[in-house]
N, C-alpha and C. Protein backbone atom coordinates (compact mmCIF):
# COMPACT_ATOMS: atom_id res chain seq x y z
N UNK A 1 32.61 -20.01 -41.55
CA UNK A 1 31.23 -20.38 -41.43
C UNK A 1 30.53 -19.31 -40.60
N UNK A 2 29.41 -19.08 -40.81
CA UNK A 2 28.76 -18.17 -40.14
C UNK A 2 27.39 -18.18 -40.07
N UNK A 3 26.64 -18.36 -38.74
CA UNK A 3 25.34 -18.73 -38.38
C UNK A 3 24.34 -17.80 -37.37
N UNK A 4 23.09 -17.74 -37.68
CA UNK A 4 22.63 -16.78 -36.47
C UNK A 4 21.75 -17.85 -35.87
N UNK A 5 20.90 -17.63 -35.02
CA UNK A 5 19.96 -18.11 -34.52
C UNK A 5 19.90 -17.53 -33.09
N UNK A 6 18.70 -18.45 -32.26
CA UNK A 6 18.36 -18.22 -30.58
C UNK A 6 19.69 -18.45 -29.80
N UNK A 7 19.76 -17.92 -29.03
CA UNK A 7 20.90 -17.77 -28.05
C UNK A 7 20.75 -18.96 -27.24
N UNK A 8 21.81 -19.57 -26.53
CA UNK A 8 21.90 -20.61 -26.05
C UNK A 8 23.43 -20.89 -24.68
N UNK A 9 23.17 -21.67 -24.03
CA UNK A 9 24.35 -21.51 -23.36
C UNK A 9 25.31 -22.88 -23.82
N UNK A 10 26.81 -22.51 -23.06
CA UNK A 10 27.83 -23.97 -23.45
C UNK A 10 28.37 -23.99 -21.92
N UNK A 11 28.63 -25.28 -21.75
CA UNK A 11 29.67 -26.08 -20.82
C UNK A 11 31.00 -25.48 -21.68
N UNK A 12 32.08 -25.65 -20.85
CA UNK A 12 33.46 -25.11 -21.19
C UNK A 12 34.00 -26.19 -22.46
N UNK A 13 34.42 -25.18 -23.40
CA UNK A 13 34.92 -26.17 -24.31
C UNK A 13 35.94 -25.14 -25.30
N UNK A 14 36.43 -25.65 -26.29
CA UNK A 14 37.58 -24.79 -27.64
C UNK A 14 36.96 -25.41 -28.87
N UNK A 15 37.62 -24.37 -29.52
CA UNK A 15 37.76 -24.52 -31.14
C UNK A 15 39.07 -24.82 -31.43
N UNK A 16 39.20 -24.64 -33.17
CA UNK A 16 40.48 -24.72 -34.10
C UNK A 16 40.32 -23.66 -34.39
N UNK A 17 39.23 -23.15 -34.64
CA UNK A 17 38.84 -21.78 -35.38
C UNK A 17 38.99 -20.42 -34.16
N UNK A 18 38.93 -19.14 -35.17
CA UNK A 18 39.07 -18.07 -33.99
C UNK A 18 37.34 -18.18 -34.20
N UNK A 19 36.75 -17.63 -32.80
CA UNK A 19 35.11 -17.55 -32.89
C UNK A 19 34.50 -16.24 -32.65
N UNK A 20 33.58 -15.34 -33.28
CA UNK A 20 33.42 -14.63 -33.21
C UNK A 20 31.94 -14.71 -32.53
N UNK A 21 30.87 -14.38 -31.56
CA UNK A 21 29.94 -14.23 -31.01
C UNK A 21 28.94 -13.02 -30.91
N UNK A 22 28.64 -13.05 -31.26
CA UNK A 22 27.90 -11.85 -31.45
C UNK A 22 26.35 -11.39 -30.59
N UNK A 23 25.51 -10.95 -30.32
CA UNK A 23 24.15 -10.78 -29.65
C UNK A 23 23.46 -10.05 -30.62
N UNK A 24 22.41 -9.91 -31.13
CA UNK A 24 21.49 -9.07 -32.05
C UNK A 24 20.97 -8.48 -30.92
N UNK A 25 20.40 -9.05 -30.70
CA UNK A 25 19.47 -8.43 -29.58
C UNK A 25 19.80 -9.16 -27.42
N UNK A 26 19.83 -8.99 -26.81
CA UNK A 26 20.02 -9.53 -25.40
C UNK A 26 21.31 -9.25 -25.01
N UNK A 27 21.70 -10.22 -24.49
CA UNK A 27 22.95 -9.92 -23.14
C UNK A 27 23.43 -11.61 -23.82
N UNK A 28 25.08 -10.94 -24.12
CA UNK A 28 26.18 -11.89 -23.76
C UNK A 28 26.98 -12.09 -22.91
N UNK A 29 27.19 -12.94 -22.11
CA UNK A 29 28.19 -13.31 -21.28
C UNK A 29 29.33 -14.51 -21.40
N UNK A 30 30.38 -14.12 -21.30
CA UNK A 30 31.25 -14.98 -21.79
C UNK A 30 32.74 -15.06 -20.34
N UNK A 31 33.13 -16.38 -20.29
CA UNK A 31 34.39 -16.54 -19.56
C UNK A 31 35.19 -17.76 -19.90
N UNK A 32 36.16 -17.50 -19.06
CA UNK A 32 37.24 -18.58 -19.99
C UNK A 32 37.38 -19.89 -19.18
N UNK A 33 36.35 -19.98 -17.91
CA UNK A 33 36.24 -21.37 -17.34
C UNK A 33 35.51 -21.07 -15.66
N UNK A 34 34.76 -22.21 -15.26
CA UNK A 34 33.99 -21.73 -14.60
C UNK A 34 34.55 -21.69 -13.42
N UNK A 35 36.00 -21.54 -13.02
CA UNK A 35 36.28 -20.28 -12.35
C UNK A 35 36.36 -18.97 -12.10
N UNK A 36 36.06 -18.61 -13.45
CA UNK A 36 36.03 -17.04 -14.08
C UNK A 36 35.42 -16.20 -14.01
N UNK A 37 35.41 -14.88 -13.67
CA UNK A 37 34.25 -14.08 -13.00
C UNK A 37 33.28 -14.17 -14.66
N UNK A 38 31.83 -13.61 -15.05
CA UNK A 38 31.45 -13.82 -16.33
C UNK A 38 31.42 -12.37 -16.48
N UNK A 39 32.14 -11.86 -17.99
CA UNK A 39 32.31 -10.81 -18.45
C UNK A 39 30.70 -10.50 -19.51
N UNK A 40 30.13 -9.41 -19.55
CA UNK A 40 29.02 -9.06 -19.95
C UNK A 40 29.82 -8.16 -21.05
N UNK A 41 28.85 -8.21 -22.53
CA UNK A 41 29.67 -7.72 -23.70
C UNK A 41 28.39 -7.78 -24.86
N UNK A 42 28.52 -7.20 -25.76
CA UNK A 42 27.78 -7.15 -26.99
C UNK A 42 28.47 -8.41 -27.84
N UNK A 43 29.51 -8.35 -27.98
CA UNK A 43 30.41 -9.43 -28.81
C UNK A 43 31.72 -9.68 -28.74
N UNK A 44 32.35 -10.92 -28.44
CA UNK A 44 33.50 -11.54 -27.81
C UNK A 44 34.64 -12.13 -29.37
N UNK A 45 35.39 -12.19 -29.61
CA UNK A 45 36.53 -12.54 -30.24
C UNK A 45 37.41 -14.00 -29.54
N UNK A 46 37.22 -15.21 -29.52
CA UNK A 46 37.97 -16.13 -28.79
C UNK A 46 38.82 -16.93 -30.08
N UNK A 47 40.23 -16.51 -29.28
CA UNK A 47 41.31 -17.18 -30.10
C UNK A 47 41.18 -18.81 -30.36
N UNK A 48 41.27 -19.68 -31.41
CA UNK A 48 41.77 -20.98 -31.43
C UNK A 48 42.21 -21.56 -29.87
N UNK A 49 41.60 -22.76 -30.04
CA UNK A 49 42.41 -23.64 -29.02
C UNK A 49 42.14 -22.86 -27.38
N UNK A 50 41.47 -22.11 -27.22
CA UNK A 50 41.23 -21.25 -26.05
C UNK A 50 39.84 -22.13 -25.19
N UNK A 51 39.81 -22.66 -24.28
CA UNK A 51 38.52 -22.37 -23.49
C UNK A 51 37.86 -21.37 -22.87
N UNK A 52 36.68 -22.06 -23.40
CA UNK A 52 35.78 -20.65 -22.91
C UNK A 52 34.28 -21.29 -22.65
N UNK A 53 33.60 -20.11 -21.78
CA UNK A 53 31.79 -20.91 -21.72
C UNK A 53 31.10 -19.79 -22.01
N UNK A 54 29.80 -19.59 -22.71
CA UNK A 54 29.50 -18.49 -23.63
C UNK A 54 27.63 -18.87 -22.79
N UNK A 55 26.95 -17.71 -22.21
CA UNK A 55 25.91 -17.94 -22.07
C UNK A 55 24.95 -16.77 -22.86
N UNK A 56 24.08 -17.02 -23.90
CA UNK A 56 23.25 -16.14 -24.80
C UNK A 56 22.16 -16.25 -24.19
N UNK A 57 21.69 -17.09 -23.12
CA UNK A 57 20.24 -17.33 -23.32
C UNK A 57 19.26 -15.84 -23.49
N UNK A 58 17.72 -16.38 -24.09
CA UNK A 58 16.76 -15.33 -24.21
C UNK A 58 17.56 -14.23 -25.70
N UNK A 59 18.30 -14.40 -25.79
CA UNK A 59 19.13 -13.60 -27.21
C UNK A 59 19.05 -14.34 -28.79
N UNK A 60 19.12 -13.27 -29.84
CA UNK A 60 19.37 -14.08 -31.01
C UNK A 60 21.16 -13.53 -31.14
N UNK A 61 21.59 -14.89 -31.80
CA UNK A 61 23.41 -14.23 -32.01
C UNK A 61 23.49 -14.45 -33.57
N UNK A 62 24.69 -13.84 -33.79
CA UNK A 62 25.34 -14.35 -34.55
C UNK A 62 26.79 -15.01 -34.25
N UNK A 63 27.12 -16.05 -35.20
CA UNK A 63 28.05 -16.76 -34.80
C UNK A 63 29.27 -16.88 -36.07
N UNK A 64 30.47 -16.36 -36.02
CA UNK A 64 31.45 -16.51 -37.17
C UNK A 64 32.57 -17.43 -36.54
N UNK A 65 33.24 -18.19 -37.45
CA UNK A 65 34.28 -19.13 -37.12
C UNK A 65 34.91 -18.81 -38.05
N UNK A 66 36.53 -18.66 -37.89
CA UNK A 66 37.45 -18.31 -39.45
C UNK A 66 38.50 -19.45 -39.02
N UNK A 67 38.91 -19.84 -40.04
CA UNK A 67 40.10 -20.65 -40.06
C UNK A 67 41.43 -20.12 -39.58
N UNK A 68 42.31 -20.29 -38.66
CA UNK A 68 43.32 -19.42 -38.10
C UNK A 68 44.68 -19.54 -39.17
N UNK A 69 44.27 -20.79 -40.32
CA UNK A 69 45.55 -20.54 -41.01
C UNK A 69 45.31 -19.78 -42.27
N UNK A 70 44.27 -19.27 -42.29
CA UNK A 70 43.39 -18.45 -43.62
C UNK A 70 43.90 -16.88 -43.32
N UNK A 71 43.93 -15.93 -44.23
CA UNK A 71 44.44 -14.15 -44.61
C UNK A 71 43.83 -13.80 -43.58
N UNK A 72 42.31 -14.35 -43.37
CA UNK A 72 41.63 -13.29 -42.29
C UNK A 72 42.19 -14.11 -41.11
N UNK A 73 42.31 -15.28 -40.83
CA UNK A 73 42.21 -16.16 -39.66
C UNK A 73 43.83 -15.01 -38.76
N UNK A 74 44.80 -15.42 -39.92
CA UNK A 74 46.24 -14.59 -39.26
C UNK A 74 46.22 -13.21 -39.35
N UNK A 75 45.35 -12.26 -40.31
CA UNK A 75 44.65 -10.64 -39.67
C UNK A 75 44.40 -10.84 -38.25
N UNK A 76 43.12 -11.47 -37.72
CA UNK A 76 42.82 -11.55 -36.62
C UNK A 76 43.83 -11.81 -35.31
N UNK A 77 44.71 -12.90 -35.66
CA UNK A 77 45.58 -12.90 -34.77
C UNK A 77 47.17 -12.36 -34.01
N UNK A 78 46.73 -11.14 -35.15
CA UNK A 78 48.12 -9.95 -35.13
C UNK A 78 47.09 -9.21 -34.87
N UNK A 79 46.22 -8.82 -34.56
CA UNK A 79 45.63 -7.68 -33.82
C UNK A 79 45.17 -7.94 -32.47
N UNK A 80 44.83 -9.51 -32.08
CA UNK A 80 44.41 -9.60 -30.70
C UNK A 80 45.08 -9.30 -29.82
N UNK A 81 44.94 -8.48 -28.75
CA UNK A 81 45.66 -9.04 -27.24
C UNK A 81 45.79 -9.72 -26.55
N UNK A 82 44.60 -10.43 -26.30
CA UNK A 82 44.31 -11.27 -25.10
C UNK A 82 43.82 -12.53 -26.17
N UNK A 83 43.52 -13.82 -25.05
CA UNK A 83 42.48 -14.74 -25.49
C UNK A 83 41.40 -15.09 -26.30
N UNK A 84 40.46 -13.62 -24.96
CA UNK A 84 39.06 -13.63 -24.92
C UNK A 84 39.10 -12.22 -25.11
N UNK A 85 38.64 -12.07 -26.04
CA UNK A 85 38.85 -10.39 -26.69
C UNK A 85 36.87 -9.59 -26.76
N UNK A 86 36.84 -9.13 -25.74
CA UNK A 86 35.51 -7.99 -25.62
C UNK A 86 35.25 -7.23 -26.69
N UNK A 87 34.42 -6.83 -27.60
CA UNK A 87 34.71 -5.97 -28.78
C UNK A 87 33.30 -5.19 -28.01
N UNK A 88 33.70 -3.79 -28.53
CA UNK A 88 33.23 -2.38 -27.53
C UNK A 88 31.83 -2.36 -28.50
N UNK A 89 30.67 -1.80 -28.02
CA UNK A 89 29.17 -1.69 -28.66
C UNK A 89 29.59 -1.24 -29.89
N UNK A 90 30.65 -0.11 -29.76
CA UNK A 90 31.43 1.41 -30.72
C UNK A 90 31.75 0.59 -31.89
């Protein structure tokens, strides 16, 4: 599934899906619980089943969700490292 719209913030929560986040335009910030310092990024990669809190405000995003048992869902998850995966402006 995949959606754009106004940027918005979340209370800590997960998916099933891997989530992809994106910013068109503004500042993303994303962490994996609100102990977490907040990482500043163009667009974030969060694995299934992961918590995380995502603040867009003042931004338009885009938003992708893939199924983790789908071709792309298990692509994605043989290339991640981490969790909460930063993807570079580049």
């Amino acid at each position: 599934m995949i959606v754009w719209g106004p940027g918005f913030t979340t209370a800590g929560h997960r998916h099933h899906c891997f989530q992809l986040v994106m910013v068109m335009h503004g500042t993303l910030l994303v962490r994996g619980g609100s102990k977490d310092a907040w990482m500043k990024c163009g667009a974030v990669l969060v694995r299934p089943e992961v918590a995380h809190e995502i603040d867009a405000r003042d931004s338009t995003v885009l938003i992708v969700f893939v199924d983790p048992e789908s071709e792309l869902g298990t692509a994605l998850g043989d290339r991640l490292d981490g969790d909460i995966s930063r993807i570079s402006d580049g």
